[in-house]
Protein backbone atom coordinates (compact mmCIF):
# COMPACT_ATOMS: atom_id res chain seq x y z
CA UNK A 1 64.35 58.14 51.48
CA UNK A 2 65.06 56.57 48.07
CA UNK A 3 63.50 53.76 46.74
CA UNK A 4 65.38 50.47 47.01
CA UNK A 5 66.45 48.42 44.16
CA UNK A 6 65.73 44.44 44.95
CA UNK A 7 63.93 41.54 43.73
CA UNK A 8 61.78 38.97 45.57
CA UNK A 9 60.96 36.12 43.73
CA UNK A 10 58.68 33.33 45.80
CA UNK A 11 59.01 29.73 44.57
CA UNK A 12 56.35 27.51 44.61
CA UNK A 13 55.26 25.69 47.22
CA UNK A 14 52.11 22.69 48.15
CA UNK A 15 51.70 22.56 51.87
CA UNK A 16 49.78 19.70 53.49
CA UNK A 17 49.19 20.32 57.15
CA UNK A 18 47.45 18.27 59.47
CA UNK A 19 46.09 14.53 60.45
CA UNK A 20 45.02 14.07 56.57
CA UNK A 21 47.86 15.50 55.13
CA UNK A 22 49.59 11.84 54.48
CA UNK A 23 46.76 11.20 51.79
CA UNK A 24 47.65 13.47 49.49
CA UNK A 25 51.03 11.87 48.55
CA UNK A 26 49.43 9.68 46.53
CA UNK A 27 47.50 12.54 44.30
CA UNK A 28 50.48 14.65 44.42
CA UNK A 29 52.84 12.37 43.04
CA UNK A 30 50.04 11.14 40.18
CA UNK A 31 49.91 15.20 39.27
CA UNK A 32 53.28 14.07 38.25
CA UNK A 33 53.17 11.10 36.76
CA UNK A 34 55.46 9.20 39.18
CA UNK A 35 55.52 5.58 39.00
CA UNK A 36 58.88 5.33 41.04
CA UNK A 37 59.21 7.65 43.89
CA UNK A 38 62.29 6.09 45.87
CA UNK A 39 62.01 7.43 49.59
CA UNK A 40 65.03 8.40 51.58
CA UNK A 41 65.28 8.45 55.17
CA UNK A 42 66.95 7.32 58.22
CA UNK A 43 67.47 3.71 59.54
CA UNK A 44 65.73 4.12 62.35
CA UNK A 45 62.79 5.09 60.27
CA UNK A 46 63.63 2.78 57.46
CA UNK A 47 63.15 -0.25 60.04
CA UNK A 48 60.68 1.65 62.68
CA UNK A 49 56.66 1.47 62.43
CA UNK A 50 55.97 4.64 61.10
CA UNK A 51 57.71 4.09 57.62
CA UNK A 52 54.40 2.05 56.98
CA UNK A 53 52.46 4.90 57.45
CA UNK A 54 54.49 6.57 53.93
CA UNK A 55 54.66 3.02 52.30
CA UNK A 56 50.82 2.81 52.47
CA UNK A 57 50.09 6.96 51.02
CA UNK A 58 52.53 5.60 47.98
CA UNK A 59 50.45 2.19 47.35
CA UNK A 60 52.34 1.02 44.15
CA UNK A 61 54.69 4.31 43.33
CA UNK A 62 57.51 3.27 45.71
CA UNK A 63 59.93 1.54 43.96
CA UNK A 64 62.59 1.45 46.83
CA UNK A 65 64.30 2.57 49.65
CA UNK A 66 67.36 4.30 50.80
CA UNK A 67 67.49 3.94 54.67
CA UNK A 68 70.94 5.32 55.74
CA UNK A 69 71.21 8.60 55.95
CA UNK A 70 74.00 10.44 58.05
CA UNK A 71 73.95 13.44 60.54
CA UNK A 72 75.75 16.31 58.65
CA UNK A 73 75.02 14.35 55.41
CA UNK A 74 78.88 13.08 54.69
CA UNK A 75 79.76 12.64 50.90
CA UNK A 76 79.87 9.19 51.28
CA UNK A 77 76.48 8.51 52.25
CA UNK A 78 75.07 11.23 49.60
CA UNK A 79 77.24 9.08 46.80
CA UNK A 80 75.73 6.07 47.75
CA UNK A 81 72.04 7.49 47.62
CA UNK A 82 72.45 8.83 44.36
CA UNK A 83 73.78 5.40 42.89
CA UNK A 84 70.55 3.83 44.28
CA UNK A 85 68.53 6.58 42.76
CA UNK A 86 70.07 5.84 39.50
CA UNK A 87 69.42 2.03 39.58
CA UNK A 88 66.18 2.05 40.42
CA UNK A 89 65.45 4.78 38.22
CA UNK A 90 63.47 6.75 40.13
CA UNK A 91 61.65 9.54 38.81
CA UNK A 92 60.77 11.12 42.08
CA UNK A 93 62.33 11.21 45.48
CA UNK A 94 60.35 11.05 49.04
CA UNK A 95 62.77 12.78 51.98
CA UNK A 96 61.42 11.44 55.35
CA UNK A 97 63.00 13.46 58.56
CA UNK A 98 64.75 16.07 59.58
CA UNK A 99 67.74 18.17 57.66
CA UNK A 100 70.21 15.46 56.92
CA UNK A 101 67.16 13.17 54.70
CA UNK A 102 66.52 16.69 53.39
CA UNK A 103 70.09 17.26 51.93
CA UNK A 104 70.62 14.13 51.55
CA UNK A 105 67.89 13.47 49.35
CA UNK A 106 68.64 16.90 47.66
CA UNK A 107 71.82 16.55 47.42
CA UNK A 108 71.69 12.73 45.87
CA UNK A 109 69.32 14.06 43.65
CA UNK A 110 72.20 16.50 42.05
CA UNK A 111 74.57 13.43 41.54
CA UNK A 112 72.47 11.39 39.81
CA UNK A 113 71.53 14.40 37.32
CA UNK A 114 74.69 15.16 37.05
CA UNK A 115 77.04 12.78 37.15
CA UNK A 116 80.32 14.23 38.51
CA UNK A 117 81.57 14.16 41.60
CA UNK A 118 80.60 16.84 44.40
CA UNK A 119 84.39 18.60 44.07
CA UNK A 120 83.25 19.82 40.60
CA UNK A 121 79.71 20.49 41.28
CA UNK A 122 79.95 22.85 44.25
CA UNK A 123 80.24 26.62 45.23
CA UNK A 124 83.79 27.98 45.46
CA UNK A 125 85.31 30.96 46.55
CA UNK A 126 87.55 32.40 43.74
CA UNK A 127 90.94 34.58 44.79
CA UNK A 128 89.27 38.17 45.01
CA UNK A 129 86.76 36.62 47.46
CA UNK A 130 84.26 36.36 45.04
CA UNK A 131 81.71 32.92 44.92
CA UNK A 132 81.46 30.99 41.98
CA UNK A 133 78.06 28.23 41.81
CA UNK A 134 78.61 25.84 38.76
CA UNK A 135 75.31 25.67 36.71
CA UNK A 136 73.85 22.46 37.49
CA UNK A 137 71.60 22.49 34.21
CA UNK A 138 70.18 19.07 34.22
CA UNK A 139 66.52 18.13 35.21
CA UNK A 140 66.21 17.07 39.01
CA UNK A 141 63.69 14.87 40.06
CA UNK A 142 60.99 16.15 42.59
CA UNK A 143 61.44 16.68 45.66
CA UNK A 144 58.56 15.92 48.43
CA UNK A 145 59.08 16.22 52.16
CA UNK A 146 57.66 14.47 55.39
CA UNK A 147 59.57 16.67 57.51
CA UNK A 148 59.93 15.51 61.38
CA UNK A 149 61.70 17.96 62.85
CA UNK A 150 60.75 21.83 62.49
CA UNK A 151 63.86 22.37 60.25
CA UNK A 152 64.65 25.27 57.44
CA UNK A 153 66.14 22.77 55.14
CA UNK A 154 62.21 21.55 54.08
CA UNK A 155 62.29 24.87 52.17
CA UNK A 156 65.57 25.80 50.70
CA UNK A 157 67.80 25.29 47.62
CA UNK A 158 71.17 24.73 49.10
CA UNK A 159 72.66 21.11 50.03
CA UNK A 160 75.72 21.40 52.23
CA UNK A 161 77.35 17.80 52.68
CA UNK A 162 80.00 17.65 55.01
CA UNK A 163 83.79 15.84 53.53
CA UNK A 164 85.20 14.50 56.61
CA UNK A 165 88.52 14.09 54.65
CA UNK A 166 89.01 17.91 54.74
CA UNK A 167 86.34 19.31 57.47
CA UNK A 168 85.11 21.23 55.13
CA UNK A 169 81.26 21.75 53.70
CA UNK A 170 80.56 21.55 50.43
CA UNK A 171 77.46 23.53 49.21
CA UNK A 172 75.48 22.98 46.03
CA UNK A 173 72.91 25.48 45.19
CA UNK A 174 70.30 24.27 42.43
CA UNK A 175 66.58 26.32 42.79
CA UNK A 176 65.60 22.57 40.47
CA UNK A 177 65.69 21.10 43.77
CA UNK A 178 63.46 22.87 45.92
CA UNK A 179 60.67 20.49 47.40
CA UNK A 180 57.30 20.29 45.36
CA UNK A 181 55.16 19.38 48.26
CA UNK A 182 55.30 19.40 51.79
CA UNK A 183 53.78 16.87 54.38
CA UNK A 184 53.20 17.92 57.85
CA UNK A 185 52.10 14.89 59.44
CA UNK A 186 51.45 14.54 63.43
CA UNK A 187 52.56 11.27 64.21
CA UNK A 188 55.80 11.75 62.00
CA UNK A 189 56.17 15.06 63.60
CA UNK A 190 55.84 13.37 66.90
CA UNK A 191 58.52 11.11 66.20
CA UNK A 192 61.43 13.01 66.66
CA UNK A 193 63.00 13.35 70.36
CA UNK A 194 62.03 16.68 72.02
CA UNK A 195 65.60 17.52 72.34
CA UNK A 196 66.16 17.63 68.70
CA UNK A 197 62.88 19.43 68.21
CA UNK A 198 63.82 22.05 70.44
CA UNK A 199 67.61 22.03 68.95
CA UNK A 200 66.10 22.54 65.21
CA UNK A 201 63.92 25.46 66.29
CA UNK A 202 66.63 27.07 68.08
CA UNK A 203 68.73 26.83 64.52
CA UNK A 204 65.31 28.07 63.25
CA UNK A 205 65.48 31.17 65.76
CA UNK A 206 68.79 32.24 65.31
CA UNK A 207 68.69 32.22 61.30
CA UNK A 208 65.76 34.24 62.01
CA UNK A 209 67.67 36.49 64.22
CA UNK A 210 70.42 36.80 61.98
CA UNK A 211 68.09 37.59 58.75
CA UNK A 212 66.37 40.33 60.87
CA UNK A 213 69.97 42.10 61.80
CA UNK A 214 71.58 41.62 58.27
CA UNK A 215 72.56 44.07 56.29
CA UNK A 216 69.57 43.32 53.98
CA UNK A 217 66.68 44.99 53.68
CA UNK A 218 63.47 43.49 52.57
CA UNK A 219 59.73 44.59 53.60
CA UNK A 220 58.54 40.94 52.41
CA UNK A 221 61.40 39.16 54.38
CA UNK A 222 61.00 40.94 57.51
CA UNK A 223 57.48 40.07 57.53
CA UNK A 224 58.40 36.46 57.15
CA UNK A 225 60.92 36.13 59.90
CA UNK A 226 58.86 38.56 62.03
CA UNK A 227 56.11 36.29 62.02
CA UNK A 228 58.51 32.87 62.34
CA UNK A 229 60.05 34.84 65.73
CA UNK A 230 57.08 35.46 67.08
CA UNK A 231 55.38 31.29 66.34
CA UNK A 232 58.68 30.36 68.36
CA UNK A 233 58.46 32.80 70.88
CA UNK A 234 55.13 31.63 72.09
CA UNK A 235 55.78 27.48 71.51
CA UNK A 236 59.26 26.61 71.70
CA UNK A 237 58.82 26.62 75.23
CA UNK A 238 55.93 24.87 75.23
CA UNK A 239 57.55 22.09 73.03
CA UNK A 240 60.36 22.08 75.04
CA UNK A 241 58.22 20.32 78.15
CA UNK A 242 55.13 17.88 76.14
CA UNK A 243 54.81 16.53 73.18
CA UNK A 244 52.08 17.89 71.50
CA UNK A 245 51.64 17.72 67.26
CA UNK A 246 49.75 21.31 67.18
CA UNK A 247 52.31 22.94 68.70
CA UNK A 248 55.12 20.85 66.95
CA UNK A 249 53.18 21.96 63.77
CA UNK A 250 53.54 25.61 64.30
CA UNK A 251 57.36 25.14 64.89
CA UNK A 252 57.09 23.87 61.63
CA UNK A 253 55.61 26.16 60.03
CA UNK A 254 57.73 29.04 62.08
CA UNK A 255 61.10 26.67 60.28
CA UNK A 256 59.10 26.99 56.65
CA UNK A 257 58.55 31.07 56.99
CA UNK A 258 62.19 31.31 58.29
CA UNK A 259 63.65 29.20 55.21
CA UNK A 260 61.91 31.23 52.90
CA UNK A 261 62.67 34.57 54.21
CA UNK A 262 65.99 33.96 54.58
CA UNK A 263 66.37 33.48 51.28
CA UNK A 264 66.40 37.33 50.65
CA UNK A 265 68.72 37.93 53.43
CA UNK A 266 72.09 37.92 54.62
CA UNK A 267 73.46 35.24 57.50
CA UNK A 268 76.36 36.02 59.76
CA UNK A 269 78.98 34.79 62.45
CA UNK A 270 76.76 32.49 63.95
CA UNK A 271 75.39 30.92 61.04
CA UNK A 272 79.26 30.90 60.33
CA UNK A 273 80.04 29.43 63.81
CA UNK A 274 77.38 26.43 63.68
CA UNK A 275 79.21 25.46 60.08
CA UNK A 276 82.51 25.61 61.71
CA UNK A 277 81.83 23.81 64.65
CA UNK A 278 78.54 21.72 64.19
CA UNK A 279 80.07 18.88 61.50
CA UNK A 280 83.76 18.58 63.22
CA UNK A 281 82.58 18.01 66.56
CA UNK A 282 79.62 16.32 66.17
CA UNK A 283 77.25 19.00 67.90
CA UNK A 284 73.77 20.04 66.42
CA UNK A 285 73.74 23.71 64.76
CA UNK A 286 71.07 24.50 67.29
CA UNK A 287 72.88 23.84 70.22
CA UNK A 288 76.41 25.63 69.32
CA UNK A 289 73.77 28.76 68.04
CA UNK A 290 72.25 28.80 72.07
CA UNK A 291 75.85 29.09 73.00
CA UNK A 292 77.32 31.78 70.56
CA UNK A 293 74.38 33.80 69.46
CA UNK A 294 74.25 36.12 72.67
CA UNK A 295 78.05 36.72 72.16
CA UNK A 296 77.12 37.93 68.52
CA UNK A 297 74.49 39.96 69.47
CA UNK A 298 76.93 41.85 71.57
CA UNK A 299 79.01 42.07 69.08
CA UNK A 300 76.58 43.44 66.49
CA UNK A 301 74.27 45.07 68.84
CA UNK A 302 74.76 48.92 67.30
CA UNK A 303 75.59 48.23 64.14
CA UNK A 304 72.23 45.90 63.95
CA UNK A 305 70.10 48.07 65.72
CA UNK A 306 66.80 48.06 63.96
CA UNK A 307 67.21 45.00 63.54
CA UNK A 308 67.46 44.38 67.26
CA UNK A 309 64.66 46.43 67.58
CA UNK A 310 62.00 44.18 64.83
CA UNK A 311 63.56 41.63 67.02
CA UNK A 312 62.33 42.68 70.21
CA UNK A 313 59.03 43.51 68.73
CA UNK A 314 58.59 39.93 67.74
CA UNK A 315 59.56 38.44 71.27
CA UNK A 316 57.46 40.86 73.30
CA UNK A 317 60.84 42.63 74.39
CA UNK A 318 60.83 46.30 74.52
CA UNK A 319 61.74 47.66 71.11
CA UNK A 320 63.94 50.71 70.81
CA UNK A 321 67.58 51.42 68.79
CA UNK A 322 68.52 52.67 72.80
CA UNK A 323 71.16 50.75 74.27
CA UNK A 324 69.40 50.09 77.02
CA UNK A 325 66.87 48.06 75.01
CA UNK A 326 69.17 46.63 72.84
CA UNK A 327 71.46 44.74 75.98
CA UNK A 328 67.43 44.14 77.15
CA UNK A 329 66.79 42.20 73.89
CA UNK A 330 70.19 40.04 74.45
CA UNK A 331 68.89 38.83 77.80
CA UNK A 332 65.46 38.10 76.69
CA UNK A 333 67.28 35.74 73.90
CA UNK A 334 69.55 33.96 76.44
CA UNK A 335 66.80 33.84 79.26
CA UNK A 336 64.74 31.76 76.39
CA UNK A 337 67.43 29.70 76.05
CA UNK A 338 68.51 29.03 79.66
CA UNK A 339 64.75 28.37 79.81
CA UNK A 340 65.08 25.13 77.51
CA UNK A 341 68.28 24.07 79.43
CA UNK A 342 70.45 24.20 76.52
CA UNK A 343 74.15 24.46 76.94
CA UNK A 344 75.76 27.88 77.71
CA UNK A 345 78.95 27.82 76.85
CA UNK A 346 80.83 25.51 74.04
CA UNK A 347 83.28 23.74 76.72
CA UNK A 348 79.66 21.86 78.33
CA UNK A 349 79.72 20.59 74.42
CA UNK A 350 83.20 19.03 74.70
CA UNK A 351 84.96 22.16 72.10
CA UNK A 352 88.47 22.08 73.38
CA UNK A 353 89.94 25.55 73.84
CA UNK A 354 92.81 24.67 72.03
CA UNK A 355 90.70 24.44 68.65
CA UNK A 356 89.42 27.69 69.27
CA UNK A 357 91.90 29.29 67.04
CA UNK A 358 91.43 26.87 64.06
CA UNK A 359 87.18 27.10 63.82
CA UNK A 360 87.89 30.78 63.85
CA UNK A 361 90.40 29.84 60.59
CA UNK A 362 88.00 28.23 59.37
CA UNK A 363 84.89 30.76 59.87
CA UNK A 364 87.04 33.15 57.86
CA UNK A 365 86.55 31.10 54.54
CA UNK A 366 82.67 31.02 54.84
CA UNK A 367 81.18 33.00 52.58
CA UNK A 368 78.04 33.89 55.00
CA UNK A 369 80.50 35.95 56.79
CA UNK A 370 80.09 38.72 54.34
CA UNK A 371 76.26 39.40 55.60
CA UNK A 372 77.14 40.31 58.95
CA UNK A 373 76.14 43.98 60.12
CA UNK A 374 79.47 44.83 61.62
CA UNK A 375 82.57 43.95 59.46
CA UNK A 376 85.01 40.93 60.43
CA UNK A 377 88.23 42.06 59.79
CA UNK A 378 89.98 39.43 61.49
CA UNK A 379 90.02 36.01 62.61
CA UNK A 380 91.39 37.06 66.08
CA UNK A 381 87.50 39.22 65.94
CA UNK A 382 85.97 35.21 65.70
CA UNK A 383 88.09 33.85 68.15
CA UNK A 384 87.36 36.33 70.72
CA UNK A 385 83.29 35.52 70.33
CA UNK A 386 84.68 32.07 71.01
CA UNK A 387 86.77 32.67 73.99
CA UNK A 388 83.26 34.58 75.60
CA UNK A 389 81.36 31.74 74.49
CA UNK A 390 83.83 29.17 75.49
């Protein structure tokens, strides 16, 4: 066997988990020396009880608040953060939620530095096919998360907003951004519905899933995502039927080892899939991933087959490269996720057949496409996935 050429470079990361974790805002954003920390969040947690609970861990550091963020993160709404963030010249930013504060706050972050519009600051795809990520040189200002849902974003570099002018996602990729500190709170943990729990740690499973059958190969990785399948083997169902913090805090955890492993792997069609689909029709990734990751599996099954196999390991499935175990793997994944009730097929979700054609169009221009197992030679090859799925 010859020895692989790769790199694995782990970024640096404070994790505060637990009832106390809340109080050590405060210190973490003195290590700093921020005086201005502007939070970003959600209305309904802008104007709800709990935002008290961050207002009191930053005493006399908060110099404002922007309380509108958008599902999907739209431009607009990023734009109008960052102009805040400007004014009040804040010199550290506070993301409270799940992964549209996270972007959003990310993302805002990068327009303030930068000071051009997202058009000129994001990743494009040049005529050979090739990607192309503007250097986005200037300092960012810290990022710390209160995460409330169990969500990958907490971890990662990447802000995708979503233009509703063209349908498209625009992705920024600066490492500056990546968040300082994390807060794993109960009671904001708690506050999120169960649904969207149990939606976020399905998008959580399936990047998982799709890292573990990529065509990349890393020891360190696997170990990461091996470990996230097996945290939401044993308490997505669980969190699926009470709401408990301990076991929300292990799906969060399960979201942090999955963000960071994935980021020495490939995706594939159904990260591609949730992009396509997820923003335009107003779905959450999780809940278009239930519906097409079993038809991907299919389609990958023998080109991804120890992959399939770590899978299985990591969901108490039996673990072979035999076909038998492979199609055995599939059902365990769908049987957890007729288990939670989720959606089976994309028509329950309101996707018209008729647009079928045009997501798979559109799945052709995303660049994650490139890390499946098995080769997609076609956009006909996506739309048939979506006619099974359909």
């Amino acid at each position: 066997m010859a020895m692989q050429n790769f790199q694995h470079v782990t970024p640096p990361l404070r994790l505060f988990h637990g009832p106390d974790s809340l109080s050590h805002l405060g210190r973490e954003l003195d290590r700093i020396k921020s005086r201005r920390a502007v939070v970003v969040c959600g209305d309904w947690l802008a104007k709800g009880p709990l935002f008290e609970r961050v207002r009191a861990a930053l005493g006399e550091r908060c110099a404002g608040v922007y309380g509108e963020v958008l599902g999907h993160s739209p431009v607009a709404s990023v734009e109008d953060a960052a102009q805040l963030l400007r004014r009040l010249e804040a010199d550290a930013v506070i993301a409270v939620g799940g992964g549209s504060a996270i972007v959003t706050a990310r993302a805002a972050s990068i327009l303030a530095a930068e000071g051009k519009p997202v058009s000129e600051l994001c990743t494009v795809t040049e005529a050979d096919g090739s990607l192309r990520s503007p250097k986005l040189s200037a300092p960012k200002l810290p990022q710390f998360i209160v995460p409330t849902t169990p969500t990958t974003a907490t971890v990662k570099a990447g802000s995708a907003v979503f233009d509703p002018a063209s349908g498209q996602r625009l992705a920024m990729f600066d490492p500056k951004t990546r968040a300082q500190s994390v807060f794993i709170d109960p009671e904001m943990i708690l506050s999120a519905p169960r649904g969207l729990v149990a939606s976020a740690s399905i998008n959580t499973l399936s990047m998982a899933i799709e890292g573990l059958t990529s065509r990349s190969q890393d020891a360190l990785a696997q170990g990461a995502l091996i470990q996230a399948l097996r945290l939401l083997g044993r308490y997505l169902p669980q969190a699926a039927k009470t709401d408990d913090a301990a076991v929300r805090g292990q799906l969060v955890l399960a979201a942090i080892l999955c963000g960071q492993g994935t980021d020495h792997t490939a995706a594939g069609i159904t990260t591609v899939l949730g992009h396509a689909i997820g923003a335009r029709h107003d779905i959450e990734n999780g809940t278009v991933n239930a519906i097409v990751l079993p038809h991907v599996l299919r389609f990958n099954a023998e080109a991804a087959a120890a992959g399939m196999a770590d899978v299985a390991a990591a969901l108490d499935a039996p673990h072979s490269q035999e076909q038998g175990d492979l199609q055995r793997t599939i059902e365990k994944v769908t049987s957890l996720f007729n288990d939670l009730g989720v959606p089976q097929r994309l028509r329950d979700v309101k996707v018209p057949r008729e647009a079928l054609a045009d997501i798979a169009e559109h799945g052709m221009g995303d660049w994650f496409l490139r890390g499946n197992p098995r080769p997609v030679r076609s956009a006909a090859e996506l739309q048939q996935i979506l006619e099974e799925a359909w």
